[in-house]
Structures are given as structure tokens and as C-alpha cells.
C-alpha atoms as a PDB file:
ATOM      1  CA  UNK A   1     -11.125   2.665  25.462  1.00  0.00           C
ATOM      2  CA  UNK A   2      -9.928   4.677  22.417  1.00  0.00           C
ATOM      3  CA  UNK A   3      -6.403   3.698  20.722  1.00  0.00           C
ATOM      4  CA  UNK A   4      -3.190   5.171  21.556  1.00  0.00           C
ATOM      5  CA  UNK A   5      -1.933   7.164  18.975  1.00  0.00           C
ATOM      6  CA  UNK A   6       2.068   9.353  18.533  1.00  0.00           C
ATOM      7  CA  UNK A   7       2.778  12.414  17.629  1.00  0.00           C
ATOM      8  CA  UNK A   8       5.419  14.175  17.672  1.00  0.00           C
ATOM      9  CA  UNK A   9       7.913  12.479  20.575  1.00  0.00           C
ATOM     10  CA  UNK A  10       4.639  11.834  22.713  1.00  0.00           C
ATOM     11  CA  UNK A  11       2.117   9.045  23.210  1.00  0.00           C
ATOM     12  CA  UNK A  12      -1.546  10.289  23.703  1.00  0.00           C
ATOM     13  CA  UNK A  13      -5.194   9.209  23.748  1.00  0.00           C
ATOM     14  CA  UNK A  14      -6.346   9.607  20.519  1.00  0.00           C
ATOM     15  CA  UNK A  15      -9.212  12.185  21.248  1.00  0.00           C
ATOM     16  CA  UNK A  16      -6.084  14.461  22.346  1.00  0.00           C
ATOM     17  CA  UNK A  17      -3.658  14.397  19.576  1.00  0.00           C
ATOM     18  CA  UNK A  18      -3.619  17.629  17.379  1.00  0.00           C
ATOM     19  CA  UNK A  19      -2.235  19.183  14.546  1.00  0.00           C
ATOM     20  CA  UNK A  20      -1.886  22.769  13.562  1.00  0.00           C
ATOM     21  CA  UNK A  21      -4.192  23.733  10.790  1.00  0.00           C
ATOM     22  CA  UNK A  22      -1.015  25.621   9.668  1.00  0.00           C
ATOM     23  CA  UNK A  23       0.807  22.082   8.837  1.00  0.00           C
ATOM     24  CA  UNK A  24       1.930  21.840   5.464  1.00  0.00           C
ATOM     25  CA  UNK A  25       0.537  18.219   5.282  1.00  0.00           C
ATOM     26  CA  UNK A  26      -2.648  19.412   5.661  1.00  0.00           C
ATOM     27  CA  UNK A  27      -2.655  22.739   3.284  1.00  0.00           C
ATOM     28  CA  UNK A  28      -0.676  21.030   0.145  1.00  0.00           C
ATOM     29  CA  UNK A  29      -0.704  17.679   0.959  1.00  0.00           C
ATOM     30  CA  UNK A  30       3.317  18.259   1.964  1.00  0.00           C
ATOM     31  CA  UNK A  31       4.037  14.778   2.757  1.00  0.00           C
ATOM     32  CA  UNK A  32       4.908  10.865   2.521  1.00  0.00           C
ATOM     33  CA  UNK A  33       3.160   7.889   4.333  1.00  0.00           C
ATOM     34  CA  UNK A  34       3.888   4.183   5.050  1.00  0.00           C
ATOM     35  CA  UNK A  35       1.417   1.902   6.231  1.00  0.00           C
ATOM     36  CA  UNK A  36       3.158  -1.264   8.311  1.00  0.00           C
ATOM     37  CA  UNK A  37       1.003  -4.303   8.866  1.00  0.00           C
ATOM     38  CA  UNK A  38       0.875  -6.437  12.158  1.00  0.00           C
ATOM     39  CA  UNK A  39       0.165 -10.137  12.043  1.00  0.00           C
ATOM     40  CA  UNK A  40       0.577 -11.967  15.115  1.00  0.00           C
ATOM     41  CA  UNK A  41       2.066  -8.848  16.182  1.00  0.00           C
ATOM     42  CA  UNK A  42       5.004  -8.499  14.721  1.00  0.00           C
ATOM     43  CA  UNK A  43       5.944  -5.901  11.865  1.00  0.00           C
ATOM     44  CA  UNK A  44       5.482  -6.966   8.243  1.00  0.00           C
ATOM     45  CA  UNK A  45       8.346  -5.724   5.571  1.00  0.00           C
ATOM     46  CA  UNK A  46       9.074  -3.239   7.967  1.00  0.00           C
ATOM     47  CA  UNK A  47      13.217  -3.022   6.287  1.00  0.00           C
ATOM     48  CA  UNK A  48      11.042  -2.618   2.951  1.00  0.00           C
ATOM     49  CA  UNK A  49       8.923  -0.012   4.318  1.00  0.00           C
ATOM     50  CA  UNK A  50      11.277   1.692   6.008  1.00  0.00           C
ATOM     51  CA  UNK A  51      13.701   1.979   2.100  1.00  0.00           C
ATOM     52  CA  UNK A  52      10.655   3.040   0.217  1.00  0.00           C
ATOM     53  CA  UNK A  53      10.133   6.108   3.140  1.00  0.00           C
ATOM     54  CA  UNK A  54      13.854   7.411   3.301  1.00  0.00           C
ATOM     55  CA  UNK A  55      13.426   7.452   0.106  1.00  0.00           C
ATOM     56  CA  UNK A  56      10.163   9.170  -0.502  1.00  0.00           C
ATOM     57  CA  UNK A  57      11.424  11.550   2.102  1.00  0.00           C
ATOM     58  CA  UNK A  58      14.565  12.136   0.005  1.00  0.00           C
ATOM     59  CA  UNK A  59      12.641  13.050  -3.603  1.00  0.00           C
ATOM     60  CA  UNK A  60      10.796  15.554  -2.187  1.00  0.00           C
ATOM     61  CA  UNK A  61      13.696  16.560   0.544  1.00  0.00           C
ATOM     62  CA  UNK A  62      11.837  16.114   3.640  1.00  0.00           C
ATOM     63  CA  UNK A  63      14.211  15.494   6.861  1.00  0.00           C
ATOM     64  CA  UNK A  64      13.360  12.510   8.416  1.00  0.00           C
ATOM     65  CA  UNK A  65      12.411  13.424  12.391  1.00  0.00           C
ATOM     66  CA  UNK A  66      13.414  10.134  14.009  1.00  0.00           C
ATOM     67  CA  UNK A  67      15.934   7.346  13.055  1.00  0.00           C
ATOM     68  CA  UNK A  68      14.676   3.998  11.395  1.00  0.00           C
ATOM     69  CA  UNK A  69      15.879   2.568  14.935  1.00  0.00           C
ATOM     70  CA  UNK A  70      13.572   4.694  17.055  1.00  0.00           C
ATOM     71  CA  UNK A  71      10.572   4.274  14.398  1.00  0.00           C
ATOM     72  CA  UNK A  72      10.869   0.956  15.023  1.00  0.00           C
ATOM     73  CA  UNK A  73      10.571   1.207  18.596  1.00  0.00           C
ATOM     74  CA  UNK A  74       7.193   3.559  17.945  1.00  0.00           C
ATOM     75  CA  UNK A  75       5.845   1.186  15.983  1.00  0.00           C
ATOM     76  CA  UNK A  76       6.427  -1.966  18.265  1.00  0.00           C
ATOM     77  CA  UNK A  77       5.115   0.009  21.640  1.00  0.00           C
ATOM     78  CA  UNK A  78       1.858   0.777  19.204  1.00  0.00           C
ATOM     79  CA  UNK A  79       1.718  -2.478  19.055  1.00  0.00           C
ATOM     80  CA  UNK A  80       1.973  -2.902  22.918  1.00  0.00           C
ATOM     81  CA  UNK A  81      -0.186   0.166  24.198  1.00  0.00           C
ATOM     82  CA  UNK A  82      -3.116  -0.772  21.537  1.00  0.00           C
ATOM     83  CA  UNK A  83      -2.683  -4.501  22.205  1.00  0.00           C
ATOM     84  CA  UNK A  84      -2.452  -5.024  18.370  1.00  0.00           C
ATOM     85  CA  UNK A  85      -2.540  -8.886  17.250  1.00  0.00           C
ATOM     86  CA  UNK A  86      -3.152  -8.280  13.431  1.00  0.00           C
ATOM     87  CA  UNK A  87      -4.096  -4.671  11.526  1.00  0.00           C
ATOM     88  CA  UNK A  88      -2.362  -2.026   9.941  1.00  0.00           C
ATOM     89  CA  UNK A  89       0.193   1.020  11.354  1.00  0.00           C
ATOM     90  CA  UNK A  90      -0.252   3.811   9.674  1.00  0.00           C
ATOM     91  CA  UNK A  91       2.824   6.754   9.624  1.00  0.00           C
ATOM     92  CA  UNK A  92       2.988  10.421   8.105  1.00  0.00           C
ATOM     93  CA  UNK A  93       5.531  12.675   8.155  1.00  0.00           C
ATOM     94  CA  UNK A  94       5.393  16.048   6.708  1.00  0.00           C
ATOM     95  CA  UNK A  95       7.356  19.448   6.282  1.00  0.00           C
ATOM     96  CA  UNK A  96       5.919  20.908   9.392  1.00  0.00           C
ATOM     97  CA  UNK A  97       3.776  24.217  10.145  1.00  0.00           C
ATOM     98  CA  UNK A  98       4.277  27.477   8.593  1.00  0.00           C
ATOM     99  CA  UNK A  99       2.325  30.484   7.656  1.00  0.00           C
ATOM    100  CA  UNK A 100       0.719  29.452   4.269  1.00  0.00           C
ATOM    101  CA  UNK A 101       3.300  30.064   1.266  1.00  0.00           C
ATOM    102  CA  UNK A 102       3.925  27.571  -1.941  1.00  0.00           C
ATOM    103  CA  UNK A 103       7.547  28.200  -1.136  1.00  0.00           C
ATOM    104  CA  UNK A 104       9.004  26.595   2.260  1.00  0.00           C
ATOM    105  CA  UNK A 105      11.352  27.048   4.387  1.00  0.00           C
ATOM    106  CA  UNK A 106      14.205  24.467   4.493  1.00  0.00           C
ATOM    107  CA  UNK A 107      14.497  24.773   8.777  1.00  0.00           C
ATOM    108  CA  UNK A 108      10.420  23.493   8.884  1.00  0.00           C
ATOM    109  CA  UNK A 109      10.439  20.914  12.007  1.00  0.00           C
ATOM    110  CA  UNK A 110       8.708  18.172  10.477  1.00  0.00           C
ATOM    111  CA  UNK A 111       5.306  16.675  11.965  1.00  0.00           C
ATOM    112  CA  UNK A 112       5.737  13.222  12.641  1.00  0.00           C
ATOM    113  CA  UNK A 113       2.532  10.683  13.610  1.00  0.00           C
ATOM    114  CA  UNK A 114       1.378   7.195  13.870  1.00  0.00           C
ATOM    115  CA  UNK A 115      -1.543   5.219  14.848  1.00  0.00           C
ATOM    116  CA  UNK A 116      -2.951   1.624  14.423  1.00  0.00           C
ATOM    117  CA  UNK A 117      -5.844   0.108  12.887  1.00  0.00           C
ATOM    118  CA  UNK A 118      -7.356  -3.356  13.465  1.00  0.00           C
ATOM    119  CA  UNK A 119      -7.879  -5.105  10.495  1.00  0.00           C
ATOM    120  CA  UNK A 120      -7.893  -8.830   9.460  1.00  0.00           C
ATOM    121  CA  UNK A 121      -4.669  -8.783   7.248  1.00  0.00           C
ATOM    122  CA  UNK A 122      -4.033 -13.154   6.536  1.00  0.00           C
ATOM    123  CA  UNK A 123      -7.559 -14.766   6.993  1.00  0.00           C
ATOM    124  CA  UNK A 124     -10.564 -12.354   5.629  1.00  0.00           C
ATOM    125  CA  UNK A 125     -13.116 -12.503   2.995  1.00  0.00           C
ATOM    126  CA  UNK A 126     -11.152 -10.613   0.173  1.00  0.00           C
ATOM    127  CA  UNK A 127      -8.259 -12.765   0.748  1.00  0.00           C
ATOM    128  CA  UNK A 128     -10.216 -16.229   0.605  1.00  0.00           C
ATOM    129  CA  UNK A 129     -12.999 -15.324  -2.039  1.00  0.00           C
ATOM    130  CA  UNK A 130     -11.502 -12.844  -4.154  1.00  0.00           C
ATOM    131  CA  UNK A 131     -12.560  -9.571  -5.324  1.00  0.00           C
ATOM    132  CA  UNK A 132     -14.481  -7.022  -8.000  1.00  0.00           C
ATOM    133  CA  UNK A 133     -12.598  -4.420  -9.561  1.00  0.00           C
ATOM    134  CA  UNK A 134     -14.000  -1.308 -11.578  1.00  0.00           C
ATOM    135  CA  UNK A 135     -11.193   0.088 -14.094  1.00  0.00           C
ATOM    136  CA  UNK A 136     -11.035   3.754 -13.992  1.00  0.00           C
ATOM    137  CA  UNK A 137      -8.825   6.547 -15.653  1.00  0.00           C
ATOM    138  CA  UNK A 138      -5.686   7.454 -13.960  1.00  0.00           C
ATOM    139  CA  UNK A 139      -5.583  10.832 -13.228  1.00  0.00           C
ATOM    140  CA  UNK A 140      -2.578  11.264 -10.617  1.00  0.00           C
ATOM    141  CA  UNK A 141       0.667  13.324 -10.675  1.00  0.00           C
ATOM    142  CA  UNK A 142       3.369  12.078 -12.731  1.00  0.00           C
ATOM    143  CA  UNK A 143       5.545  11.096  -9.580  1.00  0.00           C
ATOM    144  CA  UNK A 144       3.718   8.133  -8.636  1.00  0.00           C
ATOM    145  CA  UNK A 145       6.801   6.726  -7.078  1.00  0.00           C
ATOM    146  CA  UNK A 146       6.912   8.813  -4.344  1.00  0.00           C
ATOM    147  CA  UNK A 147       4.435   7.661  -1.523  1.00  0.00           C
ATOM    148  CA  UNK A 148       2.815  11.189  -1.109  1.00  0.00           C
ATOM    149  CA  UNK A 149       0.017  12.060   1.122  1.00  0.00           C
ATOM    150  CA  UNK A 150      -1.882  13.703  -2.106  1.00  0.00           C
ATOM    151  CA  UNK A 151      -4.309  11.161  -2.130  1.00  0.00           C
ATOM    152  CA  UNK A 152      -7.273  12.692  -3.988  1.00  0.00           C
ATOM    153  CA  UNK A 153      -6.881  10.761  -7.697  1.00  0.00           C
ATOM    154  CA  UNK A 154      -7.015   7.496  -5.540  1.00  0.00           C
ATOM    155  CA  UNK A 155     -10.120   8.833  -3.327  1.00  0.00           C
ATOM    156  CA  UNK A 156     -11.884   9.291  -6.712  1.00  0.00           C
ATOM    157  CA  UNK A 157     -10.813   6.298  -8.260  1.00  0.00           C
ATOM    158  CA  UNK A 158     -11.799   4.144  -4.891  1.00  0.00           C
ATOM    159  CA  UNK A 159     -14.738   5.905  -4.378  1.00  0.00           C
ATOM    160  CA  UNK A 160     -15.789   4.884  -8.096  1.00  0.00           C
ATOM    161  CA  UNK A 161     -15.110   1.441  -7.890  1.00  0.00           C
ATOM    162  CA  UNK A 162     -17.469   1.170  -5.044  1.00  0.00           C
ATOM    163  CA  UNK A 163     -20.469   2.558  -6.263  1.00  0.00           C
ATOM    164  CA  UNK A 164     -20.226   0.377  -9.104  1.00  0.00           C
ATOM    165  CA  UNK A 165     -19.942  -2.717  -6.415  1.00  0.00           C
ATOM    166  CA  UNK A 166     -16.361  -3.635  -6.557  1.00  0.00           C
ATOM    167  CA  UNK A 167     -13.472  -3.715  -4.019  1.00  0.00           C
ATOM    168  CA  UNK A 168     -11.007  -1.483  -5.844  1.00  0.00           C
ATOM    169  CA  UNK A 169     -10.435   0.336  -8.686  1.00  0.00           C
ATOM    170  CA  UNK A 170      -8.113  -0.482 -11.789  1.00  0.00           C
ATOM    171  CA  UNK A 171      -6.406   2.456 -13.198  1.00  0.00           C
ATOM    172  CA  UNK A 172      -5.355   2.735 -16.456  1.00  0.00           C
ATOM    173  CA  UNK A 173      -4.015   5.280 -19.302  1.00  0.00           C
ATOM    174  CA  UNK A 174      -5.440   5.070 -22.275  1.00  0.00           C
ATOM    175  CA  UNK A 175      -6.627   1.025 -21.910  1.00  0.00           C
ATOM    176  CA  UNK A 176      -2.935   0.412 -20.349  1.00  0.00           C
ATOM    177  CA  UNK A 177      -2.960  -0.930 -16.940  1.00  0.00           C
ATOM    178  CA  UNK A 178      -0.609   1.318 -14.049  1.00  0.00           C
ATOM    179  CA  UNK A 179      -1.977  -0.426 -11.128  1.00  0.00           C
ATOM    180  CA  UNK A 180      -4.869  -0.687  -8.180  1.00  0.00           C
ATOM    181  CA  UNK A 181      -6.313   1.901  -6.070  1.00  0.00           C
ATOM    182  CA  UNK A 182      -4.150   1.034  -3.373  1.00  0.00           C
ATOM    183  CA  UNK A 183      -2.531  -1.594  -4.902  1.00  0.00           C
ATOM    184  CA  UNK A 184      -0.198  -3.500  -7.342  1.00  0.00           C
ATOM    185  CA  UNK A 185      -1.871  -4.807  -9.836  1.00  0.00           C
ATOM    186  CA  UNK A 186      -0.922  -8.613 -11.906  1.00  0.00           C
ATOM    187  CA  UNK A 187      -2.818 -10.480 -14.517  1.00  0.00           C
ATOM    188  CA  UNK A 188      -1.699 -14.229 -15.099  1.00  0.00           C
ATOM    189  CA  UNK A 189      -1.518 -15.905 -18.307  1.00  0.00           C
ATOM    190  CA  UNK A 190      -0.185 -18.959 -19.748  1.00  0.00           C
ATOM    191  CA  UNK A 191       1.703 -19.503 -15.704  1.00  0.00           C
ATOM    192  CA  UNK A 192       3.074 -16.652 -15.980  1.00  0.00           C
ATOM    193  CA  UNK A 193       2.670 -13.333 -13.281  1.00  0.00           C
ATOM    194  CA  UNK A 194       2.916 -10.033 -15.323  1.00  0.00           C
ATOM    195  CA  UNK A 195       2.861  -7.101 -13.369  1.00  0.00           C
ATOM    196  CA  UNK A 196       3.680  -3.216 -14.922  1.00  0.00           C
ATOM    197  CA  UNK A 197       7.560  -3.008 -14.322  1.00  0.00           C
ATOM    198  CA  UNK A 198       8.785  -0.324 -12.090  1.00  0.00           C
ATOM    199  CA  UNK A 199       8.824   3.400 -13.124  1.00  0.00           C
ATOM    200  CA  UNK A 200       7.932   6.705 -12.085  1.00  0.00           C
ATOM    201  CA  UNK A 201       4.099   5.739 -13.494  1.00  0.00           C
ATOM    202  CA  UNK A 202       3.852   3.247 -10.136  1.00  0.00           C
ATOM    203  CA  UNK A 203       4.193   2.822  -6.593  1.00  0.00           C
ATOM    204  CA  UNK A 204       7.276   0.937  -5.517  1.00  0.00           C
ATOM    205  CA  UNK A 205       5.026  -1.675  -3.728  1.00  0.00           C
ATOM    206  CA  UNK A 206       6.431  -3.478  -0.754  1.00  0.00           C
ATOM    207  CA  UNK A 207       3.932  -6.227  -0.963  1.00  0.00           C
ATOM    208  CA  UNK A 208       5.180  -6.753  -4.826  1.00  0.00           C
ATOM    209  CA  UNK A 209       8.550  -6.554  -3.675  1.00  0.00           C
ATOM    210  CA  UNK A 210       9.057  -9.362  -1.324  1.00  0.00           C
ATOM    211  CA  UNK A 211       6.540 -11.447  -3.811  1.00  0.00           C
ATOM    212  CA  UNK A 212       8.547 -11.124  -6.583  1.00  0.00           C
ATOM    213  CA  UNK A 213      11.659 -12.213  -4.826  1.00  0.00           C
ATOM    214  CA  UNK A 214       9.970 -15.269  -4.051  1.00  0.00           C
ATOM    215  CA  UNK A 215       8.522 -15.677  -7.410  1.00  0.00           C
ATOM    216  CA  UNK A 216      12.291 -15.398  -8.771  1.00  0.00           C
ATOM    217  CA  UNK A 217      13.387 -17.722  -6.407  1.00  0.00           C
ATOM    218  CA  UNK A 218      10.854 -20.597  -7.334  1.00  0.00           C
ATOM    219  CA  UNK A 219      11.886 -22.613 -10.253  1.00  0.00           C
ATOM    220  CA  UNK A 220       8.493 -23.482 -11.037  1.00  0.00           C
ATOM    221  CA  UNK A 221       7.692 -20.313 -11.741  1.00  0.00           C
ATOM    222  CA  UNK A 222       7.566 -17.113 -14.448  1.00  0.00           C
ATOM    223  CA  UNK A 223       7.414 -13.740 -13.885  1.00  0.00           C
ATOM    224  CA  UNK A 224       7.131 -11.387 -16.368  1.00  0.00           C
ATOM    225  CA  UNK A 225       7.522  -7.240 -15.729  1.00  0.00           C
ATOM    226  CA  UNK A 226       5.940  -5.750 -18.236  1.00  0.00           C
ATOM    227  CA  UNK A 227       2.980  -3.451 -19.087  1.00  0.00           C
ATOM    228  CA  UNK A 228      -0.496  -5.402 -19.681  1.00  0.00           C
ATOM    229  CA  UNK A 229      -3.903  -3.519 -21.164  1.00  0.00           C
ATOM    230  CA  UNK A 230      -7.284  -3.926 -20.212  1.00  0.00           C
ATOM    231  CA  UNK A 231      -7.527  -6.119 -22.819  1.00  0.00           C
ATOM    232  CA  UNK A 232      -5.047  -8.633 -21.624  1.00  0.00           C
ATOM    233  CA  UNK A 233      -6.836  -8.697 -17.900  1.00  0.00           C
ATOM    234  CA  UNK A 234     -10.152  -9.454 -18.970  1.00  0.00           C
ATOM    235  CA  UNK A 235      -8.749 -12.503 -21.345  1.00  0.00           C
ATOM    236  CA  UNK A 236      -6.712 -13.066 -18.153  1.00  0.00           C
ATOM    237  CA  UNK A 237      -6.324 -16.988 -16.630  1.00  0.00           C
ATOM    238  CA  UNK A 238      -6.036 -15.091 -12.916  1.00  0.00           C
ATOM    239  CA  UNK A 239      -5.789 -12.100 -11.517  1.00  0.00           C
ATOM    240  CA  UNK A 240      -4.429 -10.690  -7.783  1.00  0.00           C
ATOM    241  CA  UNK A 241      -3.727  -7.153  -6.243  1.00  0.00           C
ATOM    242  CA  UNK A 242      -1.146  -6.703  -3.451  1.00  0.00           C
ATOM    243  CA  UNK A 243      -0.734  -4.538  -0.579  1.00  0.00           C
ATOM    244  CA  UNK A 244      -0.107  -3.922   3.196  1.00  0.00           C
ATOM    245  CA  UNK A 245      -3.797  -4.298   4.146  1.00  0.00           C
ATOM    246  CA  UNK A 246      -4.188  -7.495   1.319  1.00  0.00           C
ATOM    247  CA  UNK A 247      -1.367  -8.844   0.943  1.00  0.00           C
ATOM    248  CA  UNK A 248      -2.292 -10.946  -1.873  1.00  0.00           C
ATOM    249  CA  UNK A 249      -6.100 -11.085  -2.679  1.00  0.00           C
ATOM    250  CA  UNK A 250      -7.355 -13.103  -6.043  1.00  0.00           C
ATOM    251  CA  UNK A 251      -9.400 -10.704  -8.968  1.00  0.00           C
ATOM    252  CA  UNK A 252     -12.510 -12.494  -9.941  1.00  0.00           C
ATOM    253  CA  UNK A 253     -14.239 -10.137 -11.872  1.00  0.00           C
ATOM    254  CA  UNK A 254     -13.345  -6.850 -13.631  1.00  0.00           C
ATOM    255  CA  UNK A 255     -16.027  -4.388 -14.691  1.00  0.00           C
ATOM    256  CA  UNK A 256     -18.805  -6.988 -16.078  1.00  0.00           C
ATOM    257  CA  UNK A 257     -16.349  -9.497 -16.662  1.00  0.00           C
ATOM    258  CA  UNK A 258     -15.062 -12.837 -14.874  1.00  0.00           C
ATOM    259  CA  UNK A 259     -11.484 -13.348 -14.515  1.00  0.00           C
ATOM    260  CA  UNK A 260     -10.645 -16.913 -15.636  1.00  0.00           C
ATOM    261  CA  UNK A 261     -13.436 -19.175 -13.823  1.00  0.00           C
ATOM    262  CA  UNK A 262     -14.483 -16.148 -12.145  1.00  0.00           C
ATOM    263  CA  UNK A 263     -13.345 -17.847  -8.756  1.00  0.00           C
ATOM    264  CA  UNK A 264      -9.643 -17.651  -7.184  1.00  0.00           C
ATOM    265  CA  UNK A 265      -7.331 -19.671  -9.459  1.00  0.00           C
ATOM    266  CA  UNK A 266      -4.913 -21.935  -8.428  1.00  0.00           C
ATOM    267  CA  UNK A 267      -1.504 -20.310  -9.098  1.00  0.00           C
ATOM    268  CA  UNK A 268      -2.669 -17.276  -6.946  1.00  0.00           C
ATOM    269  CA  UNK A 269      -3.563 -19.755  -3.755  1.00  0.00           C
ATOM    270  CA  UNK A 270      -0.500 -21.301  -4.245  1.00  0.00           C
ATOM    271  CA  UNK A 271       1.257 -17.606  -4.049  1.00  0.00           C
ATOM    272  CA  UNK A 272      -0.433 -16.964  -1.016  1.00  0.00           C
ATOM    273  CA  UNK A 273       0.652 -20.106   0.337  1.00  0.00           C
ATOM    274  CA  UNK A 274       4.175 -19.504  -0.562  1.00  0.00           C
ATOM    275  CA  UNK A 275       4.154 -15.771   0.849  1.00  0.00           C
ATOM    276  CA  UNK A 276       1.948 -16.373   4.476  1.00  0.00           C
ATOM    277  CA  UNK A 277       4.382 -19.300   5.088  1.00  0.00           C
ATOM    278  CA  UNK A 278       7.310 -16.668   4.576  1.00  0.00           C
ATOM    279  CA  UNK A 279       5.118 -13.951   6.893  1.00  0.00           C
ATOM    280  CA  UNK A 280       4.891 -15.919   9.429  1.00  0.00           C
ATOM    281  CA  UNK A 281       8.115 -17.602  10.000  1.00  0.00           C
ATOM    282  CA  UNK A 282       9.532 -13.935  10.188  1.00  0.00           C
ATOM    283  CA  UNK A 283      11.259 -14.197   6.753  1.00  0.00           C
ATOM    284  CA  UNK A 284       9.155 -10.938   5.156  1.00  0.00           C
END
């Protein structure tokens, strides 16, 4: 049996949901995203998720089609229908369909959708032996902060990484780290997490969020926002991305180079610790 997918105020089989070719998502990538993971299935950072999308939807004035309430009761009969014990929820809303024109009109109904994904999100390869990442040129927009459906840098960058055998790509300007693929990006040196401090040049992660809350919460430990080169990850102690679909996943190797031992360090197991213990006691 296919999944069961919503769009627009209905619930249908997935073979069955369709949008106009007219949408504005679709011609100029008119839109913001979330993606809400499931472990044991209930909704990961879903508060956090649901901030950064009001206000994604507010910098590029989309209206937002259903309440944060009523998402939340999509997103937990997804859940249900698709009997979903761990994965990923992913949600788009964008300005709706009109005749094709640059310039919109404010009274657009917006298209709203969502549908799950089963995916191991706590216990999976990446997660326990760490990954490869390729660094690559950042190309994208200058509003990186605003969780936009105009994907196609990232596609690039992605699609790069994997031909040249890693998990995900490393973006940088000019030899200065922004962040992953799909992903925040840290290096760790000295005990210390660094990690690119928040700007219009990265994603407002929600991952990186909740982790560095816990990070400043733990005595025994140093956090340090800040941008990092290329330079500075390769001579790195540890590494780790995070995201919805990682959560936090060790770097062993960038380009040709081991990170640290070359195998996941010790500080980034004991993050993972710290954060999956949070997860699951409903606390993130």
C-alpha cells in the first residue's frame, strides 16, 4: 500500500494528489519547507520547526494556510494513517496558482502539502560510523535564512559530493566554511564546538538549535560561534553535521583528508548521548 499523503484540507493516496502546473512553487520555486522528524512516533522540535516556518513565511510574505494548532494535528494523523515509527515529515507551502507573471498577486490561496518518509533517524550507519564530506563552492542566494524551496545550489552541491564518494557536501566561500548540504556544519578543537554563528549566510538550523542549548547548559563544555575555514576543519580534533534526517552524525574524512583519528571522536558520541537522551524523554 502506497503512503497517505495531504494536500490542501484533504487526505489522499499518494498516486492521487496533484498540483497545478500553474503553482508558483513549481514555476519560481515560490515557497518555504520544514521537514519534522518522527522517532518513536512522536514529533521532533516540532515548536522549533514550527518558529523557523512562520517565520520563513513572513520574509517572503507568504500567508500561512492553517494554524500551528491544526499543522500539528496533520502531522500527528500522518503519523497515524502511514503508521510512522521513525522517518521524516516533509511540509511545503507556497503562494498558490496563477497564470505565470514575476509579479503576484497578494489574494494567491496558498498550496499547502505534506507527506512522510521512513527513514532511520537515531540508530543508522551515518550516525554510528560517521561520514565523508566533499567541500564545494557555495553558490546560493544571499537569503540563506529563509528555508526556501529553491533548492538547486544544494542539488549541485549534494550531487557533487557523491560522485566524489562522500555523504554531503561542505560549502564554503572563498576557503570559509557556511555550512553542509543539508546541514549545520561544526569542527571541534581544543573541546571546544565551533559552528558559523547565525546570519543571513546560514540556515537557522533546528537541529543546531536545541544542541546548542544543551551545549550552553553543560558546564563541561565550550561552544564557540564563530566562522571556521577549510583550513581549520581539516586540522580539526572532530567534526559533526546536524539536521532533521541526522541529527548529529560524526565527520571522519573531508575531501582526502581524515578528521582527527579519522573515526567518530569522543566529544561528538558524548553529544549524541546528551541530545537522544533529551529526544526521547520528550524534552526536544
Amino acid at each position: 500500500m502506497g503512503r497517505t499523503v495531504y494536500l490542501n484540507g484533504e487526505y489522499y493516496p499518494e498516486d492521487e494528489a496533484k498540483v497545478s502546473i500553474f503553482d508558483r512553487g513549481l514555476l519560481f520555486a515560490d515557497g518555504v519547507y520544514e521537514v519534522v522528524g518522527v522517532l518513536d512516533r512522536k514529533l521532533m522540535n516540532f515548536a522549533g520547526h514550527m518558529a523557523r516556518l512562520d517565520r520563513s513565511l513572513g520574509e517572503l510574505g507568504l500567508k500561512k494556510p492553517l494554524t500551528t494548532e491544526q499543522i500539528h494535528d496533520v502531522l500527528r494523523e500522518l503519523v497515524r494513517r502511514n503508521d510512522l515509527d521513525e522517518g521524516l515529515i516533509y511540509l511545503q507551502i507556497t503562494r498558490g496558482v496563477a497564470d505565470r507573471d514575476f509579479v503576484f498577486d497578494g489574494d494567491l490561496t496558498p498550496t499547502i502539502f505534506l507527506f512522510t518518509q521512513v527513514k532511520p533517524v537515531s540508530e543508522n550507519q551515518v550516525v554510528r560510523d560517521g561520514i565523508a564530506m566533499k567541500s564545494v563552492p557555495d553558490i546560493r542566494w544571499a537569503r540563506r535564512d529563509i528555508k526556501s524551496v529553491a533548492l538547486l545550489a544544494q542539488v549541485l552541491a549534494k550531487q557533487a559530493a557523491k560522485e566524489a564518494g562522500a555523504y554531503e557536501a561542505l560549502m564554503h566561500h572563498d576557503g570559509v566554511v557556511t555550512e553542509g548540504g543539508a546541514t549545520s556544519a561544526y569542527i571541534i578543537k581544543d573541546g571546544a564546538v565551533i559552528t558559523r554563528p547565525l546570519s543571513n549566510t546560514i540556515l537557522p538550523g533546528v537541529t543546531r538549535a536545541s544542541l546548542l542549548d544543551l551545549i550552553k547548559a553543560n558546564p563541561g563544555l565550550r561552544l564557540e560561534e564563530r566562522p571556521f575555514t577549510l583550513e581549520e576543519a581539516y586540522g580539526a580534533d572532530e567534526a559533526f553535521i546536524t539536521g532533521a534526517s541526522t541529527c548529529i552524525a560524526p565527520v571522519i574524512r573531508i575531501d582526502d583528508k581524515p578528521v582527527g583519528t579519522g573515526k567518530p571522536g569522543p566529544l561528538v558520541q558524548q553529544l549524541q548521548g546528551i541530545y537522544m537522551e533529551k529526544v526521547r524523554a520528550g524534552l526536544i
